[in-house]
Protein backbone atom coordinates (compact mmCIF):
# COMPACT_ATOMS: atom_id res chain seq x y z
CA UNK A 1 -0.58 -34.05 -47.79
CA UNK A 2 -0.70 -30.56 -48.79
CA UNK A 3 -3.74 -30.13 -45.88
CA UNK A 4 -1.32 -31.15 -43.30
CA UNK A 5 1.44 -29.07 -44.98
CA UNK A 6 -0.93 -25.91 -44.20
CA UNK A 7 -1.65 -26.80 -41.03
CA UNK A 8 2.46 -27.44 -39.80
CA UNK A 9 2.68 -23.95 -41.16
CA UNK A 10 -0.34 -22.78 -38.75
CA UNK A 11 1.42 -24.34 -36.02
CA UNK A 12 4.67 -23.04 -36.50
CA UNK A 13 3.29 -19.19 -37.29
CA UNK A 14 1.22 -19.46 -33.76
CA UNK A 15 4.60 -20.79 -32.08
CA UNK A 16 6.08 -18.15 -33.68
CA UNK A 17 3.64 -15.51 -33.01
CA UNK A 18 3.27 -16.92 -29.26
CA UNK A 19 6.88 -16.45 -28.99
CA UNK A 20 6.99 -12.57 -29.90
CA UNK A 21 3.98 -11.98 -28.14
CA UNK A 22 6.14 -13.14 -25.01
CA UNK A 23 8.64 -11.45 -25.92
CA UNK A 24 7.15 -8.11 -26.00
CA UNK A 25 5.41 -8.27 -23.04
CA UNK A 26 8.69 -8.82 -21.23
CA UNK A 27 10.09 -6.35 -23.10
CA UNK A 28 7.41 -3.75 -21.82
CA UNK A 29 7.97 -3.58 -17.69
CA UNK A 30 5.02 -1.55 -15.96
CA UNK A 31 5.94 -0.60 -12.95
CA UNK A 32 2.80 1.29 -11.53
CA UNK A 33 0.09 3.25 -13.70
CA UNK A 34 2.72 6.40 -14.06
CA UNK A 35 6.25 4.91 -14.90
CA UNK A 36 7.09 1.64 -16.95
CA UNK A 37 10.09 1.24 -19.31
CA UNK A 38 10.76 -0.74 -22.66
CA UNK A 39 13.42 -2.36 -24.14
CA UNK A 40 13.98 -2.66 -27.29
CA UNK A 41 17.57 -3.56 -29.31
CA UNK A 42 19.62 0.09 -28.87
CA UNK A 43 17.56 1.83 -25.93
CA UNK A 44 15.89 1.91 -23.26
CA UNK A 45 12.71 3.95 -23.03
CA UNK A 46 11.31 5.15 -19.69
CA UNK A 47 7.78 6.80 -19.30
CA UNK A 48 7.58 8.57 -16.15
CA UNK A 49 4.26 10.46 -16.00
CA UNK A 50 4.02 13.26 -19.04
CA UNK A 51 8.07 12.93 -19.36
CA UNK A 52 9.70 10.24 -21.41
CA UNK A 53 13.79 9.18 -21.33
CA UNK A 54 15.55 7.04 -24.28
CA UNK A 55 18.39 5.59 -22.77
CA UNK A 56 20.83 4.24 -25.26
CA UNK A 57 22.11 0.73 -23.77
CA UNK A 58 26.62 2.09 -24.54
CA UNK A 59 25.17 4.55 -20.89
CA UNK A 60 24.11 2.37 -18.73
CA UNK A 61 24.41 0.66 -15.94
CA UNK A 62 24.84 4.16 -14.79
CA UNK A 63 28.04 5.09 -12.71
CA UNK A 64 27.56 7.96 -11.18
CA UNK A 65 24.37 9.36 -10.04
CA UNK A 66 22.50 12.16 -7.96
CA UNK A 67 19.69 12.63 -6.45
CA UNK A 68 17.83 16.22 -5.50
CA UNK A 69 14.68 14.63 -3.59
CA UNK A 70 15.83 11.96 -0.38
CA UNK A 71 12.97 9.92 -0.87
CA UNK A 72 15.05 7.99 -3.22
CA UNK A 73 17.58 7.01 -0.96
CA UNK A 74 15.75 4.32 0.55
CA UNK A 75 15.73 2.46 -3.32
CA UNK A 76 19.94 2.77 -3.30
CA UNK A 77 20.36 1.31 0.19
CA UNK A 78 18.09 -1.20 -0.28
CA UNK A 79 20.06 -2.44 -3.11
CA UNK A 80 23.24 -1.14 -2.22
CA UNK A 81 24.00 1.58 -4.72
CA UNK A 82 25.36 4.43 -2.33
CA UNK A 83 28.57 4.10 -3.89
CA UNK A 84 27.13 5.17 -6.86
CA UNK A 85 26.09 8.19 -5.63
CA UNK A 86 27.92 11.57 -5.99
CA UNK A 87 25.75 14.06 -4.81
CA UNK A 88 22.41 14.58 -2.72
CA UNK A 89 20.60 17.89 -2.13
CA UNK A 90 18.98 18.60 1.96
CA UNK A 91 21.36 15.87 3.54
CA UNK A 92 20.11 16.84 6.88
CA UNK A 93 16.65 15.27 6.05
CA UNK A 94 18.84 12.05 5.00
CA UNK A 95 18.44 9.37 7.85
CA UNK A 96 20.92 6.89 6.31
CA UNK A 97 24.46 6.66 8.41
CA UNK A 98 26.16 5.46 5.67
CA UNK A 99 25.27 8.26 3.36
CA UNK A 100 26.23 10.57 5.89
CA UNK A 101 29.38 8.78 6.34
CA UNK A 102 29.86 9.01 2.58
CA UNK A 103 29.82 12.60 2.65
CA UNK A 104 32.33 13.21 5.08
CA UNK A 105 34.63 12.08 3.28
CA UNK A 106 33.58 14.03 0.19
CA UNK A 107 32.67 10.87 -1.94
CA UNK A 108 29.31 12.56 -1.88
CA UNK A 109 28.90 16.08 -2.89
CA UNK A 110 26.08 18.80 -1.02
CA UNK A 111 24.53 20.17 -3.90
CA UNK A 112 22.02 22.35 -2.24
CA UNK A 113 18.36 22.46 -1.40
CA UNK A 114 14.88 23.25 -3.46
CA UNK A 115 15.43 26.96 -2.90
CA UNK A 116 19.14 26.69 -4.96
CA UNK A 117 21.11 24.02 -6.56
CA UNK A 118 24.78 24.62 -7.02
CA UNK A 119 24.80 24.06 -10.49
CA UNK A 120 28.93 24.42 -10.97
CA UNK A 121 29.40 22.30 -8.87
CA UNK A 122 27.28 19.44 -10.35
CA UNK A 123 28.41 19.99 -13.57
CA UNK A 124 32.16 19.65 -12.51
CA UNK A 125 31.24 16.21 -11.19
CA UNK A 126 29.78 15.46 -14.48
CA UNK A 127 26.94 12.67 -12.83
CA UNK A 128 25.87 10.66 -15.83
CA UNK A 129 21.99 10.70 -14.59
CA UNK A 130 20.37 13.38 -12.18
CA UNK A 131 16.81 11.77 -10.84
CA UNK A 132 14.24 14.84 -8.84
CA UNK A 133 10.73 15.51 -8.75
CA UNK A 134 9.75 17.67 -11.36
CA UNK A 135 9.76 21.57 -10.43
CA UNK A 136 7.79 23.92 -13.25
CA UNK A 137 10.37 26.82 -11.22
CA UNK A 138 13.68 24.65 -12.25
CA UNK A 139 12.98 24.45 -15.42
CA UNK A 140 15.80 26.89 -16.96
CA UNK A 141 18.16 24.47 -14.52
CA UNK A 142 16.80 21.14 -16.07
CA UNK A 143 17.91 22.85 -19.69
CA UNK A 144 21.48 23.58 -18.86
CA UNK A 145 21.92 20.35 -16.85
CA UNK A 146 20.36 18.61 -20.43
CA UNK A 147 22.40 20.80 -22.61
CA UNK A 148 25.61 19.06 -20.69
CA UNK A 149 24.98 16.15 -21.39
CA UNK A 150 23.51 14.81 -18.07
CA UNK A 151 20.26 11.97 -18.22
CA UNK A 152 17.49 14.12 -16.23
CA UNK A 153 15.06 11.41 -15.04
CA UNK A 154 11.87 12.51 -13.28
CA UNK A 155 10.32 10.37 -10.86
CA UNK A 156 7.85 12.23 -9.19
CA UNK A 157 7.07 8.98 -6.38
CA UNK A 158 5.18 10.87 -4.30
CA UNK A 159 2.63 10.53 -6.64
CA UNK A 160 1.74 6.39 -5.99
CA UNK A 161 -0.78 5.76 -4.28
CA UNK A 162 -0.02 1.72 -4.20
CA UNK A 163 2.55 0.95 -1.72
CA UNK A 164 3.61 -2.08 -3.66
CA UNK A 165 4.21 -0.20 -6.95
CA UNK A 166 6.22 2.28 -5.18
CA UNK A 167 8.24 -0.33 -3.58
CA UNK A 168 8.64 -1.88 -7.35
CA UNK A 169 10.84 1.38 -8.63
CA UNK A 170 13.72 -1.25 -7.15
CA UNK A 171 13.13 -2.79 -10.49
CA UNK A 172 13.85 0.23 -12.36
CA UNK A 173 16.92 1.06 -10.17
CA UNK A 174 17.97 -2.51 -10.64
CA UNK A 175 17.61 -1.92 -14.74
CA UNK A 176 19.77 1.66 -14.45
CA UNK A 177 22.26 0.35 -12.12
CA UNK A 178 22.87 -3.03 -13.74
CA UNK A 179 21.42 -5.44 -10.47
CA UNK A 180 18.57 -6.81 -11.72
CA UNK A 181 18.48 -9.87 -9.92
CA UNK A 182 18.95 -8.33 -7.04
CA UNK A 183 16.56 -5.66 -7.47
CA UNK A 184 13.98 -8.73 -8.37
CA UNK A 185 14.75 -10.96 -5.30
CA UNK A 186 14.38 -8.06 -2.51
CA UNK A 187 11.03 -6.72 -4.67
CA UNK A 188 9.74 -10.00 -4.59
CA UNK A 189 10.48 -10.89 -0.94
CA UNK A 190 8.76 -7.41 0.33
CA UNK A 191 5.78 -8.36 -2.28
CA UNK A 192 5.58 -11.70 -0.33
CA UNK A 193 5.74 -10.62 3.11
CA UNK A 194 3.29 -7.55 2.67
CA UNK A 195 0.59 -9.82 0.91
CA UNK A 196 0.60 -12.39 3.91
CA UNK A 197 0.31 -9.49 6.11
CA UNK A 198 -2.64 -8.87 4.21
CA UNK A 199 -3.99 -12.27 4.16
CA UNK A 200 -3.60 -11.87 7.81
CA UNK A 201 -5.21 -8.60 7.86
CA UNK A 202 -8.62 -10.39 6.67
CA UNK A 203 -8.46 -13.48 8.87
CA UNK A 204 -8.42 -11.37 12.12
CA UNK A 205 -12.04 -9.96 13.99
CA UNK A 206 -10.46 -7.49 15.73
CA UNK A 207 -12.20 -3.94 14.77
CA UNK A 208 -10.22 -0.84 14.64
CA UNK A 209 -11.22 2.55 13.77
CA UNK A 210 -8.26 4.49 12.48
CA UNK A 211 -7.29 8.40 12.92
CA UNK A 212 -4.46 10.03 11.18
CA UNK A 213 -2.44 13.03 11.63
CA UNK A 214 -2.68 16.51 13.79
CA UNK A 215 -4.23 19.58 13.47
CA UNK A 216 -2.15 22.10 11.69
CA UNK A 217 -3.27 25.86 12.79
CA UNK A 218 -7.19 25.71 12.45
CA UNK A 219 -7.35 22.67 10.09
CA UNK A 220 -7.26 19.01 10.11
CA UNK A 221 -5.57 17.56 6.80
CA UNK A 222 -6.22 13.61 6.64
CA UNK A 223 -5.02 11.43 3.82
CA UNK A 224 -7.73 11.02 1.20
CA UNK A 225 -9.67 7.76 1.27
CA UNK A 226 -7.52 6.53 -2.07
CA UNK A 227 -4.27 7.82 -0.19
CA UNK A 228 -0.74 5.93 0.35
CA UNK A 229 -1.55 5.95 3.93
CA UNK A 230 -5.03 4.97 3.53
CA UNK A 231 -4.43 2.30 1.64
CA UNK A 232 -1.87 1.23 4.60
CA UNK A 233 -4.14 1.29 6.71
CA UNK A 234 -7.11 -0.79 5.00
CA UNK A 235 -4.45 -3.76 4.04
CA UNK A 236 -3.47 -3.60 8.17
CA UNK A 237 -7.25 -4.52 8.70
CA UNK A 238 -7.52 -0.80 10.16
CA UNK A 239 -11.23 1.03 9.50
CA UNK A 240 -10.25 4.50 8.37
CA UNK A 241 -12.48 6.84 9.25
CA UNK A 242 -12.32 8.86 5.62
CA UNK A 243 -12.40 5.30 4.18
CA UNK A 244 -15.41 6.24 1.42
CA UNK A 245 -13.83 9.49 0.47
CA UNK A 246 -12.21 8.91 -3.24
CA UNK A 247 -9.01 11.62 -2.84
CA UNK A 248 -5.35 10.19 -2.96
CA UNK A 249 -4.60 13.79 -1.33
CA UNK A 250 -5.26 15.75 1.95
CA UNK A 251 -8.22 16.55 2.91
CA UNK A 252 -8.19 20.02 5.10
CA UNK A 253 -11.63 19.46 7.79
CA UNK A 254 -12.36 21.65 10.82
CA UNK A 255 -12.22 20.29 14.38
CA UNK A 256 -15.59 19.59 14.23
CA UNK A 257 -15.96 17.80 11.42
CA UNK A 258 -13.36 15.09 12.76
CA UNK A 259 -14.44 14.89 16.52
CA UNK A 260 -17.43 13.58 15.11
CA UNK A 261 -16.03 11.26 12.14
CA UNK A 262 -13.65 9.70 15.30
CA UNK A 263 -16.03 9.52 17.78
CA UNK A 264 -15.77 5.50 18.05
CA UNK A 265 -12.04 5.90 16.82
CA UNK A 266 -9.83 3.61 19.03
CA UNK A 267 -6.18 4.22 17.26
CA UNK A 268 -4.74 7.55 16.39
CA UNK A 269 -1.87 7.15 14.17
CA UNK A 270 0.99 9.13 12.33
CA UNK A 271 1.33 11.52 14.86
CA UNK A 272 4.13 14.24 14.89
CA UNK A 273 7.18 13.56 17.28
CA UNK A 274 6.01 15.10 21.20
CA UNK A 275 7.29 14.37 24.32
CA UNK A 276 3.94 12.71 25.92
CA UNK A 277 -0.05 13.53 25.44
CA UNK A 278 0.28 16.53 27.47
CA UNK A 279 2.66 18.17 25.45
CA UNK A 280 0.17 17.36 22.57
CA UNK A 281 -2.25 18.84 24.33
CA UNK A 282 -0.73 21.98 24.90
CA UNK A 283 -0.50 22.44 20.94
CA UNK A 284 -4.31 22.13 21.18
CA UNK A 285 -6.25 21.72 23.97
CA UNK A 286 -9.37 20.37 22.12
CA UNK A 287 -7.76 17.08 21.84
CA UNK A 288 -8.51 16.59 25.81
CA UNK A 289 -12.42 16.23 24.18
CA UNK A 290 -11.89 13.40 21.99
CA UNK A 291 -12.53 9.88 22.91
CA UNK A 292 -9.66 8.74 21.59
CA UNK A 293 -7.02 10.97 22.72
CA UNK A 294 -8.40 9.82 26.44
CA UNK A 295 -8.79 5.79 26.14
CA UNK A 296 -7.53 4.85 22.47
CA UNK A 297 -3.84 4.19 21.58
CA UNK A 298 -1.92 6.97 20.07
CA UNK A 299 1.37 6.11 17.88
CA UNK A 300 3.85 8.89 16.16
CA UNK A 301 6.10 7.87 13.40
CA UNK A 302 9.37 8.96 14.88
CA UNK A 303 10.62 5.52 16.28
CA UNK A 304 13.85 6.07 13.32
CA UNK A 305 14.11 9.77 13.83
CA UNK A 306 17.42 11.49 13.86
CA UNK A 307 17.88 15.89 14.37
CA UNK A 308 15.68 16.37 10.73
CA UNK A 309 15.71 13.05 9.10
CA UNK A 310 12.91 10.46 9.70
CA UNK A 311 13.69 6.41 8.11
CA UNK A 312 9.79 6.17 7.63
CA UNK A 313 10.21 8.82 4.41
CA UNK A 314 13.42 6.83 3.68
CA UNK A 315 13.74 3.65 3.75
CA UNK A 316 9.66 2.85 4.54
CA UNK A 317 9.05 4.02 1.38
CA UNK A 318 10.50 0.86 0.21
CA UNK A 319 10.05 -1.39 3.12
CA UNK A 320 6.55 -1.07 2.54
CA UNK A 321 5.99 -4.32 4.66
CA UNK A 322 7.39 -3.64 7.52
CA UNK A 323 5.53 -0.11 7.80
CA UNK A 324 2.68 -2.60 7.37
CA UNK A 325 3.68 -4.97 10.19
CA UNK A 326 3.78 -1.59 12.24
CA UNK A 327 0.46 -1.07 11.57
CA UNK A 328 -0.80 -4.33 11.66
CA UNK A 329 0.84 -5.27 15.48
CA UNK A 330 -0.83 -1.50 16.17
CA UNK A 331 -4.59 -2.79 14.94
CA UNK A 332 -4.24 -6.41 15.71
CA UNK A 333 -2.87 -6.68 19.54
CA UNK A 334 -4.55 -9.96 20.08
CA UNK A 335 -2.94 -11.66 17.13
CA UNK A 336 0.87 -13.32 18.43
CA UNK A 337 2.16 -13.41 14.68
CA UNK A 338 4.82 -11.11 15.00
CA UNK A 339 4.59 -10.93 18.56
CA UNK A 340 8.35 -10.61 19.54
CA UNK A 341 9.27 -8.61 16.81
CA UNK A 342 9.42 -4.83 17.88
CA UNK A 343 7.44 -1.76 15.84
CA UNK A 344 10.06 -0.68 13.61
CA UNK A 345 8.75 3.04 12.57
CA UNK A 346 6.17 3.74 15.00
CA UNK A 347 6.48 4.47 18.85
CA UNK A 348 3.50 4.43 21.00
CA UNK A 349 2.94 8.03 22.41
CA UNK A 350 1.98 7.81 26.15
């Protein structure tokens, strides 16, 4: 009797010990290998690189918000959280109409650029959470915005690597903002549709060798082999041509050194906005040597462009699938998948 006793007890602790061990892991959300946040009874506490926020739970859902980098714009559309925001620094590089439309009638607030913020006037809207990449030169601003009282949150995205855990911040927006479900359901479905993409990706026989970018003054500078872009492009089914190189940044290489790392290339992609090939070629007449520039397909990323703003920095960053149907229906012409659905962010320079 007292044998069984024991082991009831045994059963119950490991229930019991099951049951927390649940409970912490949902407790502790990771996000990608830089940010993840935990919840515990009073606060909320977000690790975002070296810089840590502890949220008490009476502040949030935030109300009122800004936002000094546009990249983040794409996360409040997405989810429908412009009306919570009061203020946004460059607007011109903001693609989003109803942004725009939001500032002209002074619901949302220019507050400057990276060369100067206009502190008084942030401070008189009293935001209750400012999010920016993190600037060493700003950080006498980040002290006074601190000292009044304002949640300084910094998210430096352009950081990931993954397109998926970039596209997962909606989570964390979703947890500030108080739309967690919904934030959940659109993550998910973008999860969903960029995996079969990638499933996809590995069925097809098609074989596509992959240049990216332009020649700026006298070098080359191609995403790293462990870049955003590369990483694109592999999960497209697209052969990069610095696929073995191990940088997640740019690599600077001469003319040279690419003519001959593209010589088989049959796409060029992410090209700046031009007119047609010949105006390309007038930037640099070298081009007219390359293989691909004369019989490959060339594609620039301006299809959403608008004066300074370009969607593909906006809302691709979250839309991470459909910048990988792009460049899937770019790599794969012979598959009829997505056949009558139009590229999205890319336009086919001719």
């Amino acid at each position: 009797m007292k044998r069984i006793f024991l082991l009831l007890i045994l059963f119950l602790f490991s229930i019991s010990c099951k049951k927390e061990n649940t409970q912490k892991s949902n407790d502790n959300i990771t996000i990608s290998s830089r940010v993840n946040y935990v919840k515990n009874s009073n606060n909320l506490t977000l690790t975002s690189g070296k810089f840590k926020n502890v949220i008490p739970y009476k502040n949030l859902p935030f109300k009122k918000a800004m936002l000094l980098n546009s990249s983040l714009i794409g996360f409040f559309s997405e989810l429908n959280l412009e009306n919570k925001i009061t203020g946004v620094s460059s607007p011109e590089y903001i693609f989003s109409e109803k942004i725009h439309h939001l500032i002209n009638e002074n619901k949302i607030l220019n507050i400057g650029n990276e060369q100067k913020y206009d502190i008084e006037k942030i401070l008189s809207n009293k935001p209750d959470v400012i999010f920016t990449n993190y600037v060493p030169n700003f950080a006498n601003t980040y002290e006074v915005l601190k000292n009044n009282g304002i949640e300084l949150i910094f998210l430096d995205d352009f950081m990931e690597q993954n397109p998926l855990e970039k596209a997962k911040y909606l989570l964390l927006f979703g947890k500030l903002f108080g739309k967690e479900k919904e934030a959940e359901k659109a993550y998910l479905n973008i999860e969903d549709n960029y995996k079969k993409i990638q499933a996809l990706s590995k069925n097809s026989k098609s074989n596509s060798l992959v240049l990216c970018n332009e020649m700026y003054g006298s070098q080359w500078f191609l995403p790293g082999g462990n870049s955003f872009v590369a990483k694109l492009i592999n999960d497209a089914g697209g052969n990069y041509i610095l696929q073995d190189n191990k940088e997640s940044t740019s690599v600077p290489l001469s003319f040279e050194e690419v003519f001959i790392k593209s010589k088989q290339a049959n796409f060029w992609i992410n090209i700046s906005p031009h007119k047609n090939k010949k105006e390309l070629l007038t930037l640099n007449p070298n081009y007219s040597k390359m293989d691909v520039f004369n019989s490959g397909k060339l594609y620039m990323i301006n299809n959403r462009e608008k004066d300074q703003a370009n969607d593909y920095f906006e809302s691709g960053v979250v839309r991470c699938d459909v910048v990988l149907r792009d460049y899937f229906k770019i790599f794969h012409p012979e598959d009829v998948t997505f056949q009558s659905e139009p590229l999205v962010y890319l336009k086919e320079l001719k």
